[in-house]
Protein backbone atom coordinates (compact mmCIF):
# COMPACT_ATOMS: atom_id res chain seq x y z
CA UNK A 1 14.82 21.99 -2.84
CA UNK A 2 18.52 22.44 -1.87
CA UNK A 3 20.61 25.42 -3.55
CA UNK A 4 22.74 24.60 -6.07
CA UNK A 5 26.11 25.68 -5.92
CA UNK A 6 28.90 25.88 -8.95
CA UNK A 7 32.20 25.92 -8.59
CA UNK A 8 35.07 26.43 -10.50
CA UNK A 9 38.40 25.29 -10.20
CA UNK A 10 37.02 22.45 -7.66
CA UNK A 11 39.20 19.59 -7.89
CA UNK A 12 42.18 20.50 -5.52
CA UNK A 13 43.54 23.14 -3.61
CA UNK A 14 40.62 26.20 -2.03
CA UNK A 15 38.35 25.18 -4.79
CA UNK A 16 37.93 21.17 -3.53
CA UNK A 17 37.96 22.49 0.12
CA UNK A 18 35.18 24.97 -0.47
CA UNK A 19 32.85 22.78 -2.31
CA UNK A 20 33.33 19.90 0.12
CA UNK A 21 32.26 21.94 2.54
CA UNK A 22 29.26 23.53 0.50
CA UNK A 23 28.71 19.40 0.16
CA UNK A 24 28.53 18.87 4.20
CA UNK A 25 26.35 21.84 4.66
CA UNK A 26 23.25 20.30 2.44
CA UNK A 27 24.07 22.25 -0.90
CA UNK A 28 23.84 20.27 -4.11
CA UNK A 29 27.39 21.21 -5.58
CA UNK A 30 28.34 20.86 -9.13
CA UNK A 31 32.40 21.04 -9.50
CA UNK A 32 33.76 22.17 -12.98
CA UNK A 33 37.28 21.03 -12.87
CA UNK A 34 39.88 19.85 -16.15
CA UNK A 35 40.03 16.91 -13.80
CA UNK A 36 38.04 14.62 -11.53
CA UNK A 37 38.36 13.93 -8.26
CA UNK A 38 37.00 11.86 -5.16
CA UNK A 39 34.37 13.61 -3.91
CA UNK A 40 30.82 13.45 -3.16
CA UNK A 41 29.69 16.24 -5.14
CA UNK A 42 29.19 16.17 -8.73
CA UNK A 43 31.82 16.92 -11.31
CA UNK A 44 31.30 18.00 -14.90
CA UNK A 45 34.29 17.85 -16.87
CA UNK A 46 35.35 22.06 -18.08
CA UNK A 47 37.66 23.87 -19.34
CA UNK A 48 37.05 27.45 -18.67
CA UNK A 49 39.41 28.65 -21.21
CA UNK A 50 36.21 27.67 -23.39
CA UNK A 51 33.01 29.43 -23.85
CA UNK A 52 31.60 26.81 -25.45
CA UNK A 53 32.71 24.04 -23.26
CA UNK A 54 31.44 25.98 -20.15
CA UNK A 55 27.52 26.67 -22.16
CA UNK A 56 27.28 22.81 -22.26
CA UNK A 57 28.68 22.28 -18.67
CA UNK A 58 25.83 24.94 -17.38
CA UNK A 59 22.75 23.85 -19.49
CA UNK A 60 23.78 20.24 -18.01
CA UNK A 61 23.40 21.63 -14.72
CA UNK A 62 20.21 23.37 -15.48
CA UNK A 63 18.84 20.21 -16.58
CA UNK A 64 19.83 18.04 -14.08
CA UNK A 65 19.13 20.85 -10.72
CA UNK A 66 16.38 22.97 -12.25
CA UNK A 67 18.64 26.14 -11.38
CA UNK A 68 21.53 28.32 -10.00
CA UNK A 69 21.95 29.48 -6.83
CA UNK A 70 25.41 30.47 -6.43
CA UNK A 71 28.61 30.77 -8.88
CA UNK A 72 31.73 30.54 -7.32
CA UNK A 73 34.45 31.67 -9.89
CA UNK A 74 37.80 29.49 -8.06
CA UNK A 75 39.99 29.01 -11.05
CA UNK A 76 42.83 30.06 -11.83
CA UNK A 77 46.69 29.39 -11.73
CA UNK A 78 50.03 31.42 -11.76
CA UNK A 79 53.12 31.97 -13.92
CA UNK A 80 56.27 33.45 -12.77
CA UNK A 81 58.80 35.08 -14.64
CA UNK A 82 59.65 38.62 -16.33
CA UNK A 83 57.74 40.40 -18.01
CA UNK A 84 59.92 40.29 -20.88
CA UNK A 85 60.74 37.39 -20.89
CA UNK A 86 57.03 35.29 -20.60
CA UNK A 87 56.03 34.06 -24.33
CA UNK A 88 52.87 35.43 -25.87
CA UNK A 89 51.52 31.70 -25.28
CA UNK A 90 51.69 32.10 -21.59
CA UNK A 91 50.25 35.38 -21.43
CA UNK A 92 47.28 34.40 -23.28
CA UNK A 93 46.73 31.51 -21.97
CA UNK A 94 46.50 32.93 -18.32
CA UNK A 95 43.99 35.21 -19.23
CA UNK A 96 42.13 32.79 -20.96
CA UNK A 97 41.54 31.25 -17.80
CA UNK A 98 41.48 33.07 -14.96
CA UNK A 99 40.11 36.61 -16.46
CA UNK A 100 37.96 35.35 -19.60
CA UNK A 101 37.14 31.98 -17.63
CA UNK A 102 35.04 34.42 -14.88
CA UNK A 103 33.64 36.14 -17.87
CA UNK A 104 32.28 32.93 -19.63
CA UNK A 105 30.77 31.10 -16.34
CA UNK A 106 29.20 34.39 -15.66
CA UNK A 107 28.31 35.17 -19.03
CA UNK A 108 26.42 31.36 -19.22
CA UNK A 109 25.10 31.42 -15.53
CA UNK A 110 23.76 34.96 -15.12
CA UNK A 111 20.50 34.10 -16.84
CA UNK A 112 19.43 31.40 -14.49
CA UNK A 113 20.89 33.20 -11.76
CA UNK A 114 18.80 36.39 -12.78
CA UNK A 115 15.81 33.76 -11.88
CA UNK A 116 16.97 32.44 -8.73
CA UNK A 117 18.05 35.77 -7.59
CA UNK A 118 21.17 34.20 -7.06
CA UNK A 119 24.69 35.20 -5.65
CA UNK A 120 28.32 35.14 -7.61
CA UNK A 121 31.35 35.02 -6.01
CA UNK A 122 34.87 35.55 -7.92
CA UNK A 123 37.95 34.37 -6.02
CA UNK A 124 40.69 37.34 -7.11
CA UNK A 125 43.81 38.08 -4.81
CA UNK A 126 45.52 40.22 -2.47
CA UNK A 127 48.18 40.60 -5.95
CA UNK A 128 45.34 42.07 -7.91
CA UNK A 129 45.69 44.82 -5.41
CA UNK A 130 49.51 44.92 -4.29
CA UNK A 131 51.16 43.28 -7.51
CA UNK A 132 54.57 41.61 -6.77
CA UNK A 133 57.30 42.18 -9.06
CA UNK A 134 57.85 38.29 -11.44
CA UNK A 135 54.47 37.26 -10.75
CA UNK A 136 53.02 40.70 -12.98
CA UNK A 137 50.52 38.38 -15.41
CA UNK A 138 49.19 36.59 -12.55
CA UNK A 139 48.45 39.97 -10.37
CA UNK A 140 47.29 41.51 -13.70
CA UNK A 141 44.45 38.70 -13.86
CA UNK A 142 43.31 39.32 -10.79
CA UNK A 143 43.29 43.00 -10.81
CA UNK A 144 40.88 42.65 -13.81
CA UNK A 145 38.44 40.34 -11.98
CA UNK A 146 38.49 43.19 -9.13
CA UNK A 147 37.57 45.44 -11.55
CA UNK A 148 35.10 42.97 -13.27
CA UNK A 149 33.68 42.37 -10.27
CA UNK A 150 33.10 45.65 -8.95
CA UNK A 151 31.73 46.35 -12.58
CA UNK A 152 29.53 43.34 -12.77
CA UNK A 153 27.76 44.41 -8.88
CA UNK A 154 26.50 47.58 -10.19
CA UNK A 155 25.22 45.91 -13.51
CA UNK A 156 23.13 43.11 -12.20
CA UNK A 157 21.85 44.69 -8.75
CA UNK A 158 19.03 45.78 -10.23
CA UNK A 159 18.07 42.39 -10.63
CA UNK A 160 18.86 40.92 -7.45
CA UNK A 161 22.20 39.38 -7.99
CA UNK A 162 24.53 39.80 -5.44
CA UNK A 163 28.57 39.59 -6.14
CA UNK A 164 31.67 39.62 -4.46
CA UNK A 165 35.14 39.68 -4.67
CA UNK A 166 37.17 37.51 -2.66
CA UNK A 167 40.96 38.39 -2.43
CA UNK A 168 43.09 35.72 -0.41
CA UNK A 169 46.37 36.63 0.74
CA UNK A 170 48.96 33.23 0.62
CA UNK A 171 47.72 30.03 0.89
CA UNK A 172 49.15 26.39 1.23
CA UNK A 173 48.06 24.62 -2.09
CA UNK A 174 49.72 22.96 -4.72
CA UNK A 175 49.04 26.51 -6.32
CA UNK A 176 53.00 26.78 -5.78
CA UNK A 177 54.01 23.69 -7.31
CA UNK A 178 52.22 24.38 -10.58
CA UNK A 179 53.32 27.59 -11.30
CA UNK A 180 54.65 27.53 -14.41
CA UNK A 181 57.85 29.46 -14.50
CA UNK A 182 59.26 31.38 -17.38
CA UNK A 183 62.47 31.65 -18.61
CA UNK A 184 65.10 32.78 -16.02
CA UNK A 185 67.90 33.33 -17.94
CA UNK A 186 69.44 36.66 -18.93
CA UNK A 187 69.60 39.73 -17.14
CA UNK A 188 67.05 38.91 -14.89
CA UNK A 189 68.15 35.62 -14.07
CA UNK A 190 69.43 36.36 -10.33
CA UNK A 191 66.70 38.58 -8.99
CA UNK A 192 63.66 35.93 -10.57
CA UNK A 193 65.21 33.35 -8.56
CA UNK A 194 65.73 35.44 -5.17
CA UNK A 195 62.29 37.23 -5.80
CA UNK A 196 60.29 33.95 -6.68
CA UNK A 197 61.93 31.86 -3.71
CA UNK A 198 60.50 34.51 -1.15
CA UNK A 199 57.29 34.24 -2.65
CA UNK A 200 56.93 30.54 -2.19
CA UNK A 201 58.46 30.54 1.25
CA UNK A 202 55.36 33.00 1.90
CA UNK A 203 52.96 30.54 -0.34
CA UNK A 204 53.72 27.76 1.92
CA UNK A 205 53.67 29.51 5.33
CA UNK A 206 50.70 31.14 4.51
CA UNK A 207 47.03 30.42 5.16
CA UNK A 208 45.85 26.48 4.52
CA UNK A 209 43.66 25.79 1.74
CA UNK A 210 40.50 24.67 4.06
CA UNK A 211 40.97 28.05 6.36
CA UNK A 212 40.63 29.85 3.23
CA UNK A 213 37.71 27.96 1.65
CA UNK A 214 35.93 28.31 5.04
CA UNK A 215 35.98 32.24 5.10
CA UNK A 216 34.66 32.44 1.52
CA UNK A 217 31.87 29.81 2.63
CA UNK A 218 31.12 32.14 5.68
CA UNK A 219 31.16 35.05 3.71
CA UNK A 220 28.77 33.44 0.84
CA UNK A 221 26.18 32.77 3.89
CA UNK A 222 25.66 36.19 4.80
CA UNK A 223 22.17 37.90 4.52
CA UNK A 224 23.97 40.16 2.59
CA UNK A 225 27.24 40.02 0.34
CA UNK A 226 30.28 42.39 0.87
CA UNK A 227 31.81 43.79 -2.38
CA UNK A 228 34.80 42.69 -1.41
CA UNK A 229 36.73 40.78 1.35
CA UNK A 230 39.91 40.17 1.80
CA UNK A 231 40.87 36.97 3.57
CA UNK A 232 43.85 36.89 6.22
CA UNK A 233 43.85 39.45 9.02
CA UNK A 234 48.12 40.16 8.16
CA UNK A 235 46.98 40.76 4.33
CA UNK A 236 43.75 43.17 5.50
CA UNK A 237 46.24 45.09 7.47
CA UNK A 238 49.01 45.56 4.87
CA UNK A 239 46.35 46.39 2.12
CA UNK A 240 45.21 49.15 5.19
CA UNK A 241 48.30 50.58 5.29
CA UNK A 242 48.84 50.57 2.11
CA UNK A 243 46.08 52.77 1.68
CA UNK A 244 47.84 55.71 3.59
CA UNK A 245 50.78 55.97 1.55
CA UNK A 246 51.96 57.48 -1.91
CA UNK A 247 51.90 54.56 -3.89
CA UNK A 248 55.50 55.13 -5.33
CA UNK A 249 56.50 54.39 -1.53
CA UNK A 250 53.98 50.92 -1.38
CA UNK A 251 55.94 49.85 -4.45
CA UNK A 252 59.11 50.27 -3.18
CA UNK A 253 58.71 48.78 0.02
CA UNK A 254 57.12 45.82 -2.16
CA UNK A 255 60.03 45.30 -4.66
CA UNK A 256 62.98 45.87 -1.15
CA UNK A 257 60.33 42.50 0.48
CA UNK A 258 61.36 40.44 -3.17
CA UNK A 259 64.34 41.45 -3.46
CA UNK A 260 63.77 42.69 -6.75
């Protein structure tokens, strides 16, 4: 019987990437996605904002594969803007989805994947570690699945689970275009717009989508999973170095790289 594979987040950017190529490799993939795609996996319509949306979505994959093999946790999206300035609405929503949508796919899955002895993957980012000044919600989401992650390991080891966390560092996807952005004016208005434009210019030099997908498919493979990787050899050496300074001088060399 092939393993079954869930992903999240699967019907563009890393997250289509990855589980085309858990697809090509012999897995049976199930893609939970807002939105279809064409693909030859399967896709189950989900909104991981809801609990109750993503019970249904895994009980329908229990049915129809017998089990769980792997959770990949791949959704998410961004919102730029300051801090003072994002509406409660944004913030919320957010974390709704990509810090309580890890929590309810593992919160459904770990059952079955208690019985398969299975493996869970959440895709955070290099921000979760080295937050970027505008982009504070986003990096704050991430930190937490770090921390929910490393968390979660010690939790379900006992019972054969294996997680990881997954940081990428920036990636070409149309993660940039769909940013929502906050309200620029005000105060702030000048330095959003200079900080925000170096971050995309980074976004869309950075890593491609399928480059990223394949090191979190590599990693996913291994006898056994790291707690964490970080993926991009520039981001593992800045998070390095990072590590050998006060953190009061990290930050400031962070905010002087936005111009913030």
């Amino acid at each position: 019987m092939n393993s079954v594979v869930v992903i999240t987040g699967s019907s563009k950017g890393i997250g289509r990437e990855l589980a085309e190529i858990y697809h090509r490799n012999g897995f049976e993939v199930f893609g939970l996605a807002r939105t279809s795609c064409d693909s030859g996996f399967h896709q189950i319509a989900c909104d991981v904002a809801s609990f109750e949306r993503v019970s249904e979505a895994i009980a329908e994959i229990v049915r129809r594969a017998g089990k769980i093999d792997l959770l990949v946790n791949n959704a998410g999206y961004g919102i730029s803007g300051a801090i003072e300035n994002v509406s409660l609405a944004d913030s919320r929503a957010i974390t709704d989805v990509n810090f309580l949508g890890v929590f309810h796919c593992v919160k459904a899955a770990l059952p079955h994947l208690r019985e398969s002895r299975g493996r869970i993957i959440n895709v955070a980012s290099v921000a979760g570690l080295l937050p970027i000044p505008f982009q504070a919600f986003y990096a704050a989401t991430k930190s937490a699945v770090y921390a929910f992650t490393l968390a979660l390991r010690s939790e379900v080891a006992p019972f054969g689970v294996e997680v990881c966390c997954i940081l990428p560092g920036d990636a070409q996807t149309a993660f940039t275009a769909n940013r929502k952005k906050g309200d620029a004016e005000g105060v702030y208005a000048d330095v959003v717009d200079r900080s925000v434009s170096v971050m995309e210019k980074d976004e869309q030099g950075g890593m491609s989508a399928r480059f990223v997908a394949q090191k979190i498919y590599t990693v996913s493979q291994r006898k056994r999973l790291p707690l964490v990787n970080i993926v991009g050899f520039k981001y593992q050496v800045l998070y390095g170095l990072s590590c050998l300074f006060p953190m009061c001088a990290v930050n400031a060399v962070i905010r002087k790289m936005y111009r913030a």
